[in-house]
Protein backbone atom coordinates (compact mmCIF):
# COMPACT_ATOMS: atom_id res chain seq x y z
CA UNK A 1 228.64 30.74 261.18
CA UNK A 2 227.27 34.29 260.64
CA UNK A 3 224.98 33.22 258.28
CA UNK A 4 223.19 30.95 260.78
CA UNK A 5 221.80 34.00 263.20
CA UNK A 6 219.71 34.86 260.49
CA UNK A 7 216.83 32.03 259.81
CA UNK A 8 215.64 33.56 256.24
CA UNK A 9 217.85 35.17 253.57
CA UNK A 10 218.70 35.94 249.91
CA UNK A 11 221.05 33.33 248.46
CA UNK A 12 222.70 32.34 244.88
CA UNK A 13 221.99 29.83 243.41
CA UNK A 14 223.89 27.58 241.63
CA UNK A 15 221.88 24.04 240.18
CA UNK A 16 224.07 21.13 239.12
CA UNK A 17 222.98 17.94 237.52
CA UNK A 18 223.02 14.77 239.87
CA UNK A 19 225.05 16.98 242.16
CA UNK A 20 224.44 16.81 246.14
CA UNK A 21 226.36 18.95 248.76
CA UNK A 22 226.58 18.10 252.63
CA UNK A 23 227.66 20.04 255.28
CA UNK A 24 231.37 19.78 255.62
CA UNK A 25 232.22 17.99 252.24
CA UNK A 26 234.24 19.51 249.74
CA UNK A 27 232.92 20.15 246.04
CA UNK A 28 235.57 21.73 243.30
CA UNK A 29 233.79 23.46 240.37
CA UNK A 30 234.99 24.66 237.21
CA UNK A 31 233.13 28.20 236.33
CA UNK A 32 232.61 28.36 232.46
CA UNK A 33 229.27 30.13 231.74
CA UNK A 34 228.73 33.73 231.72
CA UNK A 35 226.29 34.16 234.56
CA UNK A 36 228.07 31.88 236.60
CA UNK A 37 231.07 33.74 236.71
CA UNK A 38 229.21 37.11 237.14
CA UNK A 39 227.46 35.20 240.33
CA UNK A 40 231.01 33.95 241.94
CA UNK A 41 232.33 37.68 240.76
CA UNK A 42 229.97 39.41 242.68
CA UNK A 43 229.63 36.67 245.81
CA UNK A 44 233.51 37.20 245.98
CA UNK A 45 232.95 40.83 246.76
CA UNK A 46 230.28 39.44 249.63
CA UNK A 47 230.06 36.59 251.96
CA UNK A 48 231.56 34.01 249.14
CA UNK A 49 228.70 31.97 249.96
CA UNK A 50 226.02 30.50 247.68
CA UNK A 51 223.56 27.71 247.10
CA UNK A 52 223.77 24.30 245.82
CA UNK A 53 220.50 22.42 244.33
CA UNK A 54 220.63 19.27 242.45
CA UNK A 55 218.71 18.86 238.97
CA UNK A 56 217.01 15.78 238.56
CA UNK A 57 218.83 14.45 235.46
CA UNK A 58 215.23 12.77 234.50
CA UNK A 59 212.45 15.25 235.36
CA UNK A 60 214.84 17.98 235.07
CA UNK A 61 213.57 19.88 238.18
CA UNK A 62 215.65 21.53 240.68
CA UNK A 63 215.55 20.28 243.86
CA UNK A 64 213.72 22.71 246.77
CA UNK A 65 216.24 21.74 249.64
CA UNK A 66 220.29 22.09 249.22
CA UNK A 67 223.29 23.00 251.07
CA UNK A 68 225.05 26.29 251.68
CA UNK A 69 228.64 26.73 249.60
CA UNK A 70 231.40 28.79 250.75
CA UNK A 71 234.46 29.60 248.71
CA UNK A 72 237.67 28.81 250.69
CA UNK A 73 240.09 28.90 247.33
CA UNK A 74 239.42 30.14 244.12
CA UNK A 75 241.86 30.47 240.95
CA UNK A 76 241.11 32.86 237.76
CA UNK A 77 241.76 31.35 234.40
CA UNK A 78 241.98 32.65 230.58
CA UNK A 79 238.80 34.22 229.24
CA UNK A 80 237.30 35.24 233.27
CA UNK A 81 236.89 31.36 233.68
CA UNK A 82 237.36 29.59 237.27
CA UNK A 83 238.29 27.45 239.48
CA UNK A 84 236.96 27.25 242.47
CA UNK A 85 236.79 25.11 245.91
CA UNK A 86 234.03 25.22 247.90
CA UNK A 87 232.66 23.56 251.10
CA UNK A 88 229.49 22.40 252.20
CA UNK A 89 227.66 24.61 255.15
CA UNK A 90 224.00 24.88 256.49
CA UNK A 91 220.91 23.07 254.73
CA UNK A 92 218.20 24.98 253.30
CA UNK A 93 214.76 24.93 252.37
CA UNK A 94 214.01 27.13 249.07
CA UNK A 95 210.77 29.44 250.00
CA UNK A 96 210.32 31.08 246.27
CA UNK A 97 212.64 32.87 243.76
CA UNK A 98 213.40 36.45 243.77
CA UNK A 99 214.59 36.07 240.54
CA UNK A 100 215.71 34.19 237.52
CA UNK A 101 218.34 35.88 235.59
CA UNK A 102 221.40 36.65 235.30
CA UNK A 103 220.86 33.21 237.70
CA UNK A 104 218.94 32.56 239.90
CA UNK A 105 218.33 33.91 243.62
CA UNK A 106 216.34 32.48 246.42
CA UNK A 107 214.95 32.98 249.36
CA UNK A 108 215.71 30.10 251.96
CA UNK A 109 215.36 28.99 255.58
CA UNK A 110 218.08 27.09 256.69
CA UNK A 111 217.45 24.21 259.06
CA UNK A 112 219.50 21.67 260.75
CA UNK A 113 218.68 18.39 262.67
CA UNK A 114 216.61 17.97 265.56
CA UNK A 115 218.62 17.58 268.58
CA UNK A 116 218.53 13.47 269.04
CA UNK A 117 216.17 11.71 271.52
CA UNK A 118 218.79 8.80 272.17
CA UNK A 119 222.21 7.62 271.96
CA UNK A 120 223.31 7.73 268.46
CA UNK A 121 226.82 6.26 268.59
CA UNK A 122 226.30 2.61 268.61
CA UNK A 123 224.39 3.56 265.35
CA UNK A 124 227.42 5.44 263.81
CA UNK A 125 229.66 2.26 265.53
CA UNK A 126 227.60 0.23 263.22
CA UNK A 127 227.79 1.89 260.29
CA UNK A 128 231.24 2.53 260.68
CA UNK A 129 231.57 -1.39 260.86
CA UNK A 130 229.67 -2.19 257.49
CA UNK A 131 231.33 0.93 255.42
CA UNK A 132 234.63 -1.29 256.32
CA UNK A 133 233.38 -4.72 255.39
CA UNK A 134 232.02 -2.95 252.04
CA UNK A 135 235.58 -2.08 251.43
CA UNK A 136 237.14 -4.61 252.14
CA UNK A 137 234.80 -7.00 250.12
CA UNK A 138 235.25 -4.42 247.14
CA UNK A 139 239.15 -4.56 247.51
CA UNK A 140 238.61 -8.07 247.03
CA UNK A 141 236.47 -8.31 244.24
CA UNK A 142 238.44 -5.72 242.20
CA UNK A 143 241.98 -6.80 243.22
CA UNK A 144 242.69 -3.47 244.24
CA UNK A 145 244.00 -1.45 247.26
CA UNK A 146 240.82 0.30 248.87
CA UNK A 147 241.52 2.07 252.44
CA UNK A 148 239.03 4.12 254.32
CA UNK A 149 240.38 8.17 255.27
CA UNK A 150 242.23 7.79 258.46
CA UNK A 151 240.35 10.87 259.70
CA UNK A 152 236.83 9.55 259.02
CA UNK A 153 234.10 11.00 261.27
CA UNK A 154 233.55 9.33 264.73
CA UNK A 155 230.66 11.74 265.17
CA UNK A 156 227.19 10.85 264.22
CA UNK A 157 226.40 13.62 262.42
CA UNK A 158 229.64 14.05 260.54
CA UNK A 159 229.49 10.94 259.89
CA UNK A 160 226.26 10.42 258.42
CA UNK A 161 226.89 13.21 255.83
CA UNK A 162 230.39 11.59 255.23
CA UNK A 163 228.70 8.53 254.19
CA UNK A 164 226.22 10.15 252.25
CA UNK A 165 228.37 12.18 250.23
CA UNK A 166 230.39 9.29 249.16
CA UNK A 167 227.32 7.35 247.79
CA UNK A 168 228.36 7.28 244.14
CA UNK A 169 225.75 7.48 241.22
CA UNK A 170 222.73 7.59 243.30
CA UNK A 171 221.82 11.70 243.65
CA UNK A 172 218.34 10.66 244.08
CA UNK A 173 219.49 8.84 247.43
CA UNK A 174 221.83 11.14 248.45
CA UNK A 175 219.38 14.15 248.23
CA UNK A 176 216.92 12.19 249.73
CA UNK A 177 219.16 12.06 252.64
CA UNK A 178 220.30 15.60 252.61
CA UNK A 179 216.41 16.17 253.26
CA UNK A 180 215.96 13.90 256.66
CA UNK A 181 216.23 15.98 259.66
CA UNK A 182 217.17 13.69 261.79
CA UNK A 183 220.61 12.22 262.18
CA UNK A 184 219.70 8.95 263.20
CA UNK A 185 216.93 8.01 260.82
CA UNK A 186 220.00 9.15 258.09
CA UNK A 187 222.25 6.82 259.59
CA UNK A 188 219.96 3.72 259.94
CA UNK A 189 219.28 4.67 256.05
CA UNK A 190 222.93 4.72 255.38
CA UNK A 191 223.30 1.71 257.44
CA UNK A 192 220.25 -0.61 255.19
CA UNK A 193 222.11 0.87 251.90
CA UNK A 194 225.44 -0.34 253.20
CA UNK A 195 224.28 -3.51 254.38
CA UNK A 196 222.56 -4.48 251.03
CA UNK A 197 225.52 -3.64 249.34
CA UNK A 198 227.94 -5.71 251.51
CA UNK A 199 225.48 -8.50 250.89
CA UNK A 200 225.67 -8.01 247.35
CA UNK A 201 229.37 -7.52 247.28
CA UNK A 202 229.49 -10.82 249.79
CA UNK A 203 227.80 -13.07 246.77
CA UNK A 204 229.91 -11.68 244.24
CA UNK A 205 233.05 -12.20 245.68
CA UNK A 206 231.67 -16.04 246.69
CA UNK A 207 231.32 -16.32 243.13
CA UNK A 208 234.35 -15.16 242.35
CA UNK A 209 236.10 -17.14 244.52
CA UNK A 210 234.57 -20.14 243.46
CA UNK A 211 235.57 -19.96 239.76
CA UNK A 212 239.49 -19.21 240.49
């Protein structure tokens, strides 16, 4: 990615409430406010790349570390409003603000994960193994058809931001694991979330079962 060479650099901004991008993931936005659409008007005339930070929908503070957006479809609506389809890119770190209005600009450092000290597919193997029995256990409990994507990541990496971006109502978690910077501790994370859930779902459906 062009972007990459260079380790510091203005970006867009863009904070969302309980929103967390990953490399690789997808995120659709609708574009309604003014000085949104005059940031994805101008970004469209640049790199079509911006910044995603969650806001903490308690404390209200934006987050300091988010993920790189890039515009890969976009659709203009009535009264300069958008649609837009984006897709998760580098991490970064937010250094300061160059400025806050129209919206806000940053200057970031992006950063990726260190390269792994030890054979991280048995970990993915096993994470790959509890995401089904979650599944399969909430199929169960709901009575309804649940299937995995046939194209889910094998690799660790892809995988563990997979997984994380499909954590639903927990943004704290998930940009808690957006942070780590290393793919295995996010994966053994992933792996202690998914196992307490199974466990969870496991009693439930025993319960279940035992009143039908």
């Amino acid at each position: 990615m062009a972007s990459s060479s260079i380790a510091v650099r203005e970006l867009p901004l863009f904070p969302l409430p309980e929103v967390v991008l990953f490399p690789g993931r997808p995120l659709p936005l609708h574009i309604f406010e003014f000085r949104y659409r005059m940031m994805m008007n101008t970004i469209l005339e640049y790199d079509r790349r911006f910044g995603v930070l969650m806001i903490d929908p308690i404390s209200g503070e934006i987050a300091k570390v988010g993920c790189c957006a890039e515009i890969i479809h976009f659709e203009r609506l009535p009264d300069d409003r958008m649609k837009v389809l984006t897709l998760g890119q580098q991490r970064f770190r937010l250094l300061e603000y160059v400025r806050q209005k129209p919206y806000r600009v940053g200057l970031v450092e992006w950063f990726e994960d260190q390269p792994p000290q030890e054979n991280l597919h048995p970990k993915a193997e096993e994470v790959t193994t509890l995401l089904h029995d979650v599944v399969k256990l909430s199929a169960k409990l709901t009575d309804q058809k649940i299937e995995l994507p046939e194209n889910l990541p094998t690799q660790p990496i892809e995988l563990s931001y997979w997984v994380a971006s499909n954590l639903y109502g927990v943004a704290s978690e998930q940009q808690a694991l957006l942070e780590i910077d290393n793919t295995g501790e996010r994966l053994q994370r992933e792996a202690d979330i998914l196992a307490t859930t199974r466990s969870n779902l496991a009693a439930r459906t025993a319960l279940k079962d035992a009143f039908n």
